[in-house]
N, C-alpha and C. Protein backbone atom coordinates (compact mmCIF):
# COMPACT_ATOMS: atom_id res chain seq x y z
N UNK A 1 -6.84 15.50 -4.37
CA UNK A 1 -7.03 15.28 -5.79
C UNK A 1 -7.35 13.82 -6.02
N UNK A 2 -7.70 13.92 -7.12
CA UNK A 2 -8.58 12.39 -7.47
C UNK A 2 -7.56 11.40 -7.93
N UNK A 3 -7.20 9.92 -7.51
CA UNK A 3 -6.12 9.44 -8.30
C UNK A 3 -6.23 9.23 -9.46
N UNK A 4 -5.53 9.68 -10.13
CA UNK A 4 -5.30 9.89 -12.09
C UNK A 4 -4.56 8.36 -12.11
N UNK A 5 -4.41 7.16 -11.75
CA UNK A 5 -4.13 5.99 -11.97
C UNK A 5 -5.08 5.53 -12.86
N UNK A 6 -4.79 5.08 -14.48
CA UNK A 6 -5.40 4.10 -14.91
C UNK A 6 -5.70 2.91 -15.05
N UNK A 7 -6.87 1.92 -15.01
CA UNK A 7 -6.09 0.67 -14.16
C UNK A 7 -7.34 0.23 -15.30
N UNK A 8 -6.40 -1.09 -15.47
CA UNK A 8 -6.85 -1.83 -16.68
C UNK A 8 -8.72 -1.97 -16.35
N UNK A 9 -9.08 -1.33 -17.58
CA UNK A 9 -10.29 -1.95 -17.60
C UNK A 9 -11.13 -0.46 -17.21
N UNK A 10 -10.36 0.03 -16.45
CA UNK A 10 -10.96 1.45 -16.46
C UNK A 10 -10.39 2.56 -17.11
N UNK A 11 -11.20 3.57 -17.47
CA UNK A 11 -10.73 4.55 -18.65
C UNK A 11 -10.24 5.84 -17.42
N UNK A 12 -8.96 6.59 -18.13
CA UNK A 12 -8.90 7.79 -17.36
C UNK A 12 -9.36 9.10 -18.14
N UNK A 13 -8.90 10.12 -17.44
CA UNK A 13 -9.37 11.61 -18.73
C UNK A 13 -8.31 11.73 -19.58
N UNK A 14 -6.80 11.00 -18.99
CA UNK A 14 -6.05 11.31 -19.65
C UNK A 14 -5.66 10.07 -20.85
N UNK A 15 -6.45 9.31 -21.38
CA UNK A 15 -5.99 8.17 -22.19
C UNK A 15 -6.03 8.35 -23.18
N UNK A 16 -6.69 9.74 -23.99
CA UNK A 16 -6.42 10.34 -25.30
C UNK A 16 -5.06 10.55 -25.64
N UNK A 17 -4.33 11.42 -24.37
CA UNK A 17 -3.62 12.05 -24.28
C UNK A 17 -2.49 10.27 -24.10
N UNK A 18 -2.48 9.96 -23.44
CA UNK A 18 -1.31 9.05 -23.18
C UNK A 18 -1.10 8.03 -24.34
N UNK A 19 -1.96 7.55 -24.51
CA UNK A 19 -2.04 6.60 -26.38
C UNK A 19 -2.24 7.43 -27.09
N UNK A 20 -1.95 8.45 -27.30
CA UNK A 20 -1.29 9.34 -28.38
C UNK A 20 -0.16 8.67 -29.39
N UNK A 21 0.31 8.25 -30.38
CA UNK A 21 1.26 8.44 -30.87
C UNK A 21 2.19 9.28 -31.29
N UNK A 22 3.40 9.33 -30.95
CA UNK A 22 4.14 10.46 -30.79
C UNK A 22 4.93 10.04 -32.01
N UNK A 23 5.77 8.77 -32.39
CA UNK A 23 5.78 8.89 -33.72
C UNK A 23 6.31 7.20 -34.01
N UNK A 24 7.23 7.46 -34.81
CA UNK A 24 7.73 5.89 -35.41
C UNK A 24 9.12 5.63 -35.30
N UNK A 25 9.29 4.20 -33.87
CA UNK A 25 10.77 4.24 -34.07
C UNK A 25 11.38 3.83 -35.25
N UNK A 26 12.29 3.23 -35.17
CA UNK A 26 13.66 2.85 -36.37
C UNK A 26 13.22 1.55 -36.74
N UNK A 27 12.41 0.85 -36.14
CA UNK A 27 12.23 -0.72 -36.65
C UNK A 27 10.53 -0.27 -37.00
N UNK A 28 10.46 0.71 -37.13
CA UNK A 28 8.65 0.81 -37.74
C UNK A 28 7.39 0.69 -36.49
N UNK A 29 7.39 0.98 -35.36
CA UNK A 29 6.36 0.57 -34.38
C UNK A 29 5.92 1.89 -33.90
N UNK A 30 5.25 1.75 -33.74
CA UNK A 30 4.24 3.54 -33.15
C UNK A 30 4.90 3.74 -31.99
N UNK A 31 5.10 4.81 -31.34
CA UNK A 31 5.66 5.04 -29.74
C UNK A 31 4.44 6.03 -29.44
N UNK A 32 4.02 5.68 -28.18
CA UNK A 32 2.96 6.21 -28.03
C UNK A 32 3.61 7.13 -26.41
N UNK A 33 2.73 8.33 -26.31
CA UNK A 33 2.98 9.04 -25.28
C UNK A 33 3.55 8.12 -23.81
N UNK A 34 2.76 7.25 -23.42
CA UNK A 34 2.65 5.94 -22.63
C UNK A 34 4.23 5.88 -22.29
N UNK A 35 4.46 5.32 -23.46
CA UNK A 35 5.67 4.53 -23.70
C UNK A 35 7.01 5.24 -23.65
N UNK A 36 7.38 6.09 -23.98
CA UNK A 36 7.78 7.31 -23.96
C UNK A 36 8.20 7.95 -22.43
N UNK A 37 6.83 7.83 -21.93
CA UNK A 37 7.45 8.76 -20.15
C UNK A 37 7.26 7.29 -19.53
N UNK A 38 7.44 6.28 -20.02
CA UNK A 38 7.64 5.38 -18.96
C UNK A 38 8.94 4.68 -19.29
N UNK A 39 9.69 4.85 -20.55
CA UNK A 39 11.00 4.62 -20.66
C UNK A 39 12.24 5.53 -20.19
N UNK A 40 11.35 7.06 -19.59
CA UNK A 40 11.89 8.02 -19.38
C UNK A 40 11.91 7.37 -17.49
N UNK A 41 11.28 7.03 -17.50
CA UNK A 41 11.03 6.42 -15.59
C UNK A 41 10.78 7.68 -15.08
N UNK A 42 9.49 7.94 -15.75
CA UNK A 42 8.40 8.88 -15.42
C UNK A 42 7.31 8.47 -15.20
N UNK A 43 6.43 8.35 -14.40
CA UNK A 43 5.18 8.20 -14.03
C UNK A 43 4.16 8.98 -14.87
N UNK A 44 3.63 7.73 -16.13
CA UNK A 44 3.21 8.61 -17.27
C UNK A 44 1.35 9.43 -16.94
N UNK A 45 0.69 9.37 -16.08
CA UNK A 45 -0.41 9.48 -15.22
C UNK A 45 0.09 10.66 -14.27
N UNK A 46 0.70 10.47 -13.60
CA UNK A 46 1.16 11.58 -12.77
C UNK A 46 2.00 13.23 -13.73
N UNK A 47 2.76 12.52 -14.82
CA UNK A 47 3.29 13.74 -15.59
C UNK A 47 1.74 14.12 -15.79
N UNK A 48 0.98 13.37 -16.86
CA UNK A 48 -0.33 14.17 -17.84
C UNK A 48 -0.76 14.91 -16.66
N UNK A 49 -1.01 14.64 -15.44
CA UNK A 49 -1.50 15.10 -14.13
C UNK A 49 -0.89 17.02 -14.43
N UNK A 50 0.66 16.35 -14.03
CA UNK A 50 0.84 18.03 -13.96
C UNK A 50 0.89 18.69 -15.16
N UNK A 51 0.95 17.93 -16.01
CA UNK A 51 1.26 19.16 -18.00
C UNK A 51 -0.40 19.51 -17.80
N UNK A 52 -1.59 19.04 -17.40
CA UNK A 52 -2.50 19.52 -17.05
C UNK A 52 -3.05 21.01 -16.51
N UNK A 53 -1.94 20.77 -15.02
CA UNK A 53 -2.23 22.28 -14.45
C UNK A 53 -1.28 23.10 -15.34
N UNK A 54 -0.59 22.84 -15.87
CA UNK A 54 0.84 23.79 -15.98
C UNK A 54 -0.25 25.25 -17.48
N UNK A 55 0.60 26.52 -17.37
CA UNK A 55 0.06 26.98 -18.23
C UNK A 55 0.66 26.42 -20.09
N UNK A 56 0.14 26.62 -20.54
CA UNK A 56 0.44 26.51 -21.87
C UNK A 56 1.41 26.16 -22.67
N UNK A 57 2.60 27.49 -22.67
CA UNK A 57 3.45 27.66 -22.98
C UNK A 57 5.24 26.70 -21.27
N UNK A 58 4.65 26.72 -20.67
CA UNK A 58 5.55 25.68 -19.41
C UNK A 58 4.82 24.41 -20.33
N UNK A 59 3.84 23.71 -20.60
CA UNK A 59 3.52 22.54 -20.52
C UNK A 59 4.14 22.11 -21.66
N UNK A 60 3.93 22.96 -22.73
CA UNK A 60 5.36 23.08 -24.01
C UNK A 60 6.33 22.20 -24.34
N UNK A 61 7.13 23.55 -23.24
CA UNK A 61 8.66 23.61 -22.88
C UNK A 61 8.34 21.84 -22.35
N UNK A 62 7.97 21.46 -21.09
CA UNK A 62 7.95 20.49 -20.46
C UNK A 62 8.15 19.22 -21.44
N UNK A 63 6.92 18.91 -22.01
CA UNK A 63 6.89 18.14 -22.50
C UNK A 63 8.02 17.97 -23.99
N UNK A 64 7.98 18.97 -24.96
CA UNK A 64 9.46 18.54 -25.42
C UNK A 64 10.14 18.34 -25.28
N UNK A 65 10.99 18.92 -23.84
CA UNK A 65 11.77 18.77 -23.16
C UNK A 65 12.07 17.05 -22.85
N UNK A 66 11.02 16.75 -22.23
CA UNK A 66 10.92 15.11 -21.75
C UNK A 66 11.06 14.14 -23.15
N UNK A 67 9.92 14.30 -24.00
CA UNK A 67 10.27 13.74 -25.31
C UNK A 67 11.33 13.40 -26.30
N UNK A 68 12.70 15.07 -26.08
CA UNK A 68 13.65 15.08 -26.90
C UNK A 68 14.56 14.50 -25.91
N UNK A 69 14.30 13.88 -25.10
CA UNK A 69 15.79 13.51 -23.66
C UNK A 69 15.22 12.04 -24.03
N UNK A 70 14.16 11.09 -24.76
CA UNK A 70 14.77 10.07 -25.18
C UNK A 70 15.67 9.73 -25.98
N UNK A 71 16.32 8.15 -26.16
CA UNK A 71 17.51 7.64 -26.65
C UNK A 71 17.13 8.00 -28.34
N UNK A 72 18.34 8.27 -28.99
CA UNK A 72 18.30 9.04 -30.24
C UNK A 72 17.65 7.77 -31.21
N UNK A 73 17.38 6.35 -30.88
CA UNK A 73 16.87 5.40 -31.87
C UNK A 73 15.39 4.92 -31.54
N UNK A 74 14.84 5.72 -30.14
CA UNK A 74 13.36 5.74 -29.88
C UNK A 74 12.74 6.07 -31.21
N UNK A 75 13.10 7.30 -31.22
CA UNK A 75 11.95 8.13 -32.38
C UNK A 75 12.25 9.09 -32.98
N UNK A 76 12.00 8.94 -33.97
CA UNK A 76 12.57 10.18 -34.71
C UNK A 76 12.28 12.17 -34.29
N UNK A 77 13.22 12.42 -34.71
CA UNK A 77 13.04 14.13 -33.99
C UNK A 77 11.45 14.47 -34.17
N UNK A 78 11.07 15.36 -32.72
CA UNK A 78 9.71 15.75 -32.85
C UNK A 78 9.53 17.07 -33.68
N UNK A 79 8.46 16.96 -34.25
CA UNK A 79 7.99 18.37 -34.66
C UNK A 79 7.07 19.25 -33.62
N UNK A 80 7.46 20.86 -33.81
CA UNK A 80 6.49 21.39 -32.43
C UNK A 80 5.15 21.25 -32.98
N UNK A 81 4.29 20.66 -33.95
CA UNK A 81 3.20 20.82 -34.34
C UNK A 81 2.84 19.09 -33.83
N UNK A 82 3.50 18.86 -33.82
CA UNK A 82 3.42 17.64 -32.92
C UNK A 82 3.12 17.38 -31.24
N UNK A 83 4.05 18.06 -30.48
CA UNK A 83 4.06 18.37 -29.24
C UNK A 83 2.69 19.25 -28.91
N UNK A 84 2.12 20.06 -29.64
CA UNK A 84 0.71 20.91 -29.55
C UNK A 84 -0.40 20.23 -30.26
N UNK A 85 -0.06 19.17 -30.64
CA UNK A 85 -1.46 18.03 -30.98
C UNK A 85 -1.66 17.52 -29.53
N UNK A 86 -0.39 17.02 -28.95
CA UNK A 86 -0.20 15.97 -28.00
C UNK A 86 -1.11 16.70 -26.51
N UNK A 87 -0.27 18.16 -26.58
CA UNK A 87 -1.28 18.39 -25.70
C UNK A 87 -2.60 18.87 -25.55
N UNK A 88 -2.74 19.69 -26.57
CA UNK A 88 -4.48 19.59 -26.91
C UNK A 88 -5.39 18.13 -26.83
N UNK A 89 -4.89 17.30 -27.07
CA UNK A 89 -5.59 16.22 -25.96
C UNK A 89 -5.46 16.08 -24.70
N UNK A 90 -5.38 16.77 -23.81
CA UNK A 90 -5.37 16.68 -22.44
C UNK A 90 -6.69 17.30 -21.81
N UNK A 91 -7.33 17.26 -20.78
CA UNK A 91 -8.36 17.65 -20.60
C UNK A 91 -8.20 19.50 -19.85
N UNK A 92 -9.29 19.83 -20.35
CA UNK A 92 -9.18 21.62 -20.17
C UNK A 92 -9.22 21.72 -18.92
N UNK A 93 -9.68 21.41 -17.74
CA UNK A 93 -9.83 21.45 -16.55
C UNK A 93 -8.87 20.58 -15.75
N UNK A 94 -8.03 21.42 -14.44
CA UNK A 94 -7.50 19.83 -13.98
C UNK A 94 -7.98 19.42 -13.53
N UNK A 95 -7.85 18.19 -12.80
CA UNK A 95 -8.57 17.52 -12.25
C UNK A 95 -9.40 17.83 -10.98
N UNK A 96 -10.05 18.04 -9.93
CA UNK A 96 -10.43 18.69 -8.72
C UNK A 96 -11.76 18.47 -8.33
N UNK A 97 -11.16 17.25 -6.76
CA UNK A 97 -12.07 17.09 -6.61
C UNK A 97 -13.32 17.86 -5.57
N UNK A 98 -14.06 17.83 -5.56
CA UNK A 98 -15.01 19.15 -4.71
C UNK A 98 -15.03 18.93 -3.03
N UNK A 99 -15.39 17.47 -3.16
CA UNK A 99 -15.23 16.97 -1.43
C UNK A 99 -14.34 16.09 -1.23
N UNK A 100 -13.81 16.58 0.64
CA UNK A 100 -12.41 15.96 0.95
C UNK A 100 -12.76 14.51 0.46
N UNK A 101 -11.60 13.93 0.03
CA UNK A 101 -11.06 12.46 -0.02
C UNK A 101 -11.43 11.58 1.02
N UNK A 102 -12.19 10.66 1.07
CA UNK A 102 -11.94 9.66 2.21
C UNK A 102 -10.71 8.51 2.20
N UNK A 103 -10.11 7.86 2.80
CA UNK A 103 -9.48 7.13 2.67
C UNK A 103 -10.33 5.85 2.84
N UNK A 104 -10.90 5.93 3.75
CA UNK A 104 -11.70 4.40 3.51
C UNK A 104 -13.15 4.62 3.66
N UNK A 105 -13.63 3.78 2.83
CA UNK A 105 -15.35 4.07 2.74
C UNK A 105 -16.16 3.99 4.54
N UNK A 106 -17.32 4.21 4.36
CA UNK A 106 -17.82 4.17 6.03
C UNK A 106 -17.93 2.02 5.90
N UNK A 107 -18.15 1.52 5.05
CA UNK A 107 -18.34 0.04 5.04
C UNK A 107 -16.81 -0.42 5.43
N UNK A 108 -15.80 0.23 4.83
CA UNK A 108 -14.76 -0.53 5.11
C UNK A 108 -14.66 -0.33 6.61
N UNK A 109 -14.70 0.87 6.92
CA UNK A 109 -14.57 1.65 8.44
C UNK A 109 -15.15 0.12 9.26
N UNK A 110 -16.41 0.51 8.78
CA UNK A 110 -17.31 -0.90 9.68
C UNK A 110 -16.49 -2.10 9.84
N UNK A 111 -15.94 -2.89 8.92
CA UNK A 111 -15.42 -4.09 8.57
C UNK A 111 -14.36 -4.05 9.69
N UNK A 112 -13.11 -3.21 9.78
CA UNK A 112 -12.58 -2.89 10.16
C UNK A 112 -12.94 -2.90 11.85
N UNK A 113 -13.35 -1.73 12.49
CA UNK A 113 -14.14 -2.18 13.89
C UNK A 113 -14.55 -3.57 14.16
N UNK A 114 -15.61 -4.12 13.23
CA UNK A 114 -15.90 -5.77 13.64
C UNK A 114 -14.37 -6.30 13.56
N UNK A 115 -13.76 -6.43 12.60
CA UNK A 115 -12.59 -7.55 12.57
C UNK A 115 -11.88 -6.90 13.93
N UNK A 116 -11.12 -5.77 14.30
CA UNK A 116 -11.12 -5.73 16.02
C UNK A 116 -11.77 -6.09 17.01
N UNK A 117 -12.66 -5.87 16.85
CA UNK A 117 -13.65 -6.09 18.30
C UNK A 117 -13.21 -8.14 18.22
N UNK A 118 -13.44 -8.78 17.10
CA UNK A 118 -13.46 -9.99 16.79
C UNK A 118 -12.12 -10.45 17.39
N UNK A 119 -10.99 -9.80 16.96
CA UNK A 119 -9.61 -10.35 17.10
C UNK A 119 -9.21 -10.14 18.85
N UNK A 120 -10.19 -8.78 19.10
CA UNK A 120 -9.95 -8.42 20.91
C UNK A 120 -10.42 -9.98 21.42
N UNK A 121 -11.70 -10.51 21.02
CA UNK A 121 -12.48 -11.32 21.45
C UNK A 121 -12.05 -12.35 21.74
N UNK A 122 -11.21 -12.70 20.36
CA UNK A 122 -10.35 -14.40 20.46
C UNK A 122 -9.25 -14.10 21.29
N UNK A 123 -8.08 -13.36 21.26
CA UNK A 123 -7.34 -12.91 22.13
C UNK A 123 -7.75 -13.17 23.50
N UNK A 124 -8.88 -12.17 24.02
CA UNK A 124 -9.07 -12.57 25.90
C UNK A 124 -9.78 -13.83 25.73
N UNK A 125 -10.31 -14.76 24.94
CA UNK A 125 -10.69 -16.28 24.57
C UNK A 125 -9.11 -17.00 24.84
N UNK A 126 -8.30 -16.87 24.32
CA UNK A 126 -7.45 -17.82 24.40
C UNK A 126 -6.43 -17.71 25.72
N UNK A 127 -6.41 -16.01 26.06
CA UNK A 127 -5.60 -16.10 26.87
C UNK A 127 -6.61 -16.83 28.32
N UNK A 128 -7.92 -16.47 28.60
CA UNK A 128 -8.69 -17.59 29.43
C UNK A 128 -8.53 -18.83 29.24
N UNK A 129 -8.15 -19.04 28.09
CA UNK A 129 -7.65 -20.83 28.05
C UNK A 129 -6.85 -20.93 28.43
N UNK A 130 -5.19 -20.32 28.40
CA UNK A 130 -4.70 -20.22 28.41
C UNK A 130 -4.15 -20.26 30.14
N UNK A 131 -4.72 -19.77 30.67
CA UNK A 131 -4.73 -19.47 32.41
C UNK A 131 -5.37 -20.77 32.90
N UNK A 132 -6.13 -21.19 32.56
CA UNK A 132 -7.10 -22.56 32.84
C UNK A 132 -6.13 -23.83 32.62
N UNK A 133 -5.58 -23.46 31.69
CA UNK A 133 -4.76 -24.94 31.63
C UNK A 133 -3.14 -25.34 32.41
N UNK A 134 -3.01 -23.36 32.41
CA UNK A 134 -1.47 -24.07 32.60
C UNK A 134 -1.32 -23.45 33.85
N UNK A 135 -2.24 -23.37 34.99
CA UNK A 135 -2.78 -22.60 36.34
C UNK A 135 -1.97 -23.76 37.21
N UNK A 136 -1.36 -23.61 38.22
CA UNK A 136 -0.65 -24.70 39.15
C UNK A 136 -1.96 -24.96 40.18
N UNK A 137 -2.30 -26.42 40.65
CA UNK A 137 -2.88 -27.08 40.96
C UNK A 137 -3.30 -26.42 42.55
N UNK A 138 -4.30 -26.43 42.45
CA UNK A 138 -4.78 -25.04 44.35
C UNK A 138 -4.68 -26.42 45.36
N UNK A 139 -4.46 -25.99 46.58
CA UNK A 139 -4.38 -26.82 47.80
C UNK A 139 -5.60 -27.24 47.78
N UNK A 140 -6.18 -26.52 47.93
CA UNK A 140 -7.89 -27.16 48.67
C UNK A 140 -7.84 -28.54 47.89
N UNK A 141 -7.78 -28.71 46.76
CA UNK A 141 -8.29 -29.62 45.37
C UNK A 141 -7.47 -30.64 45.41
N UNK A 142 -6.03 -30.69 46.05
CA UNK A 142 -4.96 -31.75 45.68
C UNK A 142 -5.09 -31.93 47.20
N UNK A 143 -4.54 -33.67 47.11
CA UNK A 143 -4.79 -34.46 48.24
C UNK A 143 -3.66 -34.54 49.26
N UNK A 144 -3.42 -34.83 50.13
CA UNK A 144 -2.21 -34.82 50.94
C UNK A 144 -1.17 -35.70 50.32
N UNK A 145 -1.41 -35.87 50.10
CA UNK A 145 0.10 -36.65 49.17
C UNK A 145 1.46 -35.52 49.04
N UNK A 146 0.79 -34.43 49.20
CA UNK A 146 1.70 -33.43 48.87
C UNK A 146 3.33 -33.35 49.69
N UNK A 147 2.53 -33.61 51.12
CA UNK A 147 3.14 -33.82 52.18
C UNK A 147 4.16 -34.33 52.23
N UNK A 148 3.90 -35.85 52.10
CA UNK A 148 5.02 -36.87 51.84
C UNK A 148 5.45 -36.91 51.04
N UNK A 149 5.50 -35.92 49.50
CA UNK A 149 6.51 -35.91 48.64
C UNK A 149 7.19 -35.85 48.94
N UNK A 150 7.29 -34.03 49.68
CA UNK A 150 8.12 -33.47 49.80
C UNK A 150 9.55 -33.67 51.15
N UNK A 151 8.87 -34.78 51.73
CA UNK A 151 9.75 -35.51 52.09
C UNK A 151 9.25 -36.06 53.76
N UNK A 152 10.18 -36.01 54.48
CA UNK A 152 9.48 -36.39 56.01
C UNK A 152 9.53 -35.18 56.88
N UNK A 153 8.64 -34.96 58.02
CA UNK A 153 8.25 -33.82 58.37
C UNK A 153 9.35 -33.80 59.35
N UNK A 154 9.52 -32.77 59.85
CA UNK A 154 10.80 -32.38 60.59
C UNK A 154 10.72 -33.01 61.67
N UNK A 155 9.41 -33.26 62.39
CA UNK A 155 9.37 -33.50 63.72
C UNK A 155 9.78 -35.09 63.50
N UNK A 156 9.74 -35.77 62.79
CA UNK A 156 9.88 -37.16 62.21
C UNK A 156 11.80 -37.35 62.49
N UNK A 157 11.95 -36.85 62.23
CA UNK A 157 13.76 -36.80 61.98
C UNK A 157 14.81 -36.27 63.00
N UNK A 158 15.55 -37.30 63.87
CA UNK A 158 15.96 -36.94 64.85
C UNK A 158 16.95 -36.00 64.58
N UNK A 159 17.31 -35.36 65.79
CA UNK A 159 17.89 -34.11 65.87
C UNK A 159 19.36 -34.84 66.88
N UNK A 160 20.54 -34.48 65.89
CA UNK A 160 21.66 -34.91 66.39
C UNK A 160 22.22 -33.90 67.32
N UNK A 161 21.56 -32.88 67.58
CA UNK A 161 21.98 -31.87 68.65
C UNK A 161 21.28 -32.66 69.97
N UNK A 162 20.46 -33.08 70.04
CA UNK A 162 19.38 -33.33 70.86
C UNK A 162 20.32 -34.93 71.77
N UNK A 163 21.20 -35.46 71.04
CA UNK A 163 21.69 -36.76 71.38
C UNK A 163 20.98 -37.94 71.31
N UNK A 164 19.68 -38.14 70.87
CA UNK A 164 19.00 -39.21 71.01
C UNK A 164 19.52 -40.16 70.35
């Protein structure tokens, strides 16, 4: 299904239906459908979603239901000629879309592959640096000095078994 998220700046099918005014609280301000299932900590996009599929008489029940379970100083009691305005703005069809969903476009897909192939790239890049620099020094290349670091050669150093 298609996401029913309205996002600023873009219109949904259901924004008749959700800026609806449902009526007038106690200090005089419109309460609009919106406002209403989102004080309810209802996902007001996802409800219109399902009062959508629902038949007729369920979408009703539903929605008064949700409406009359706000706090008694929201809004004044609904009328059912009210609740059947509200949903006759909803769209006649639900929503449905014809072909599967992609999750990501074929461009993002692309983007995606390059930025791997890229990140594989620097990766075996650094770890080759990485081996190059901190590689211990090969015989062939280092000079005898090595020798006499490591101290004096055995044959150099008398042997107290030997008595000399």
């Amino acid at each position: 299904m298609a996401s029913v998220v309205s996002v600023i700046g873009q219109k949904s099918e259901f924004d008749p239906f959700l800026y609806a005014p449902v009526g007038e609280e106690r200090n005089g301000m419109s309460l609009s459908v919106l406002s209403a299932l989102a004080r309810l900590d209802v996902d007001p996009w996802k409800e219109a979603a399902t009062l959508t599929k629902m038949p007729a008489p369920a979408a009703t029940l539903r929605l008064t239901s949700l409406l009359s379970s706000l706090p008694s100083d929201a809004a004044a009691l609904l009328a059912p000629s009210t609740v059947l305005r509200l949903l006759a703005l909803l769209p006649n069809e639900p929503l449905r879309d014809s072909r599967p969903r992609e999750t990501f476009s074929v461009t993002a897909r692309y983007w995606i592959v390059a930025i791997y192939f890229f990140m594989t790239f620097v990766l075996m890049f650094a770890e080759q640096m990485g081996e190059k620099r901190f590689a211990p020094a090969s015989a062939e290349g280092s000079p005898a000095a090595h020798s006499s670091e490591a101290g004096p050669s055995p044959k150099a150093t008398p042997n107290p078994a030997d008595g000399r």
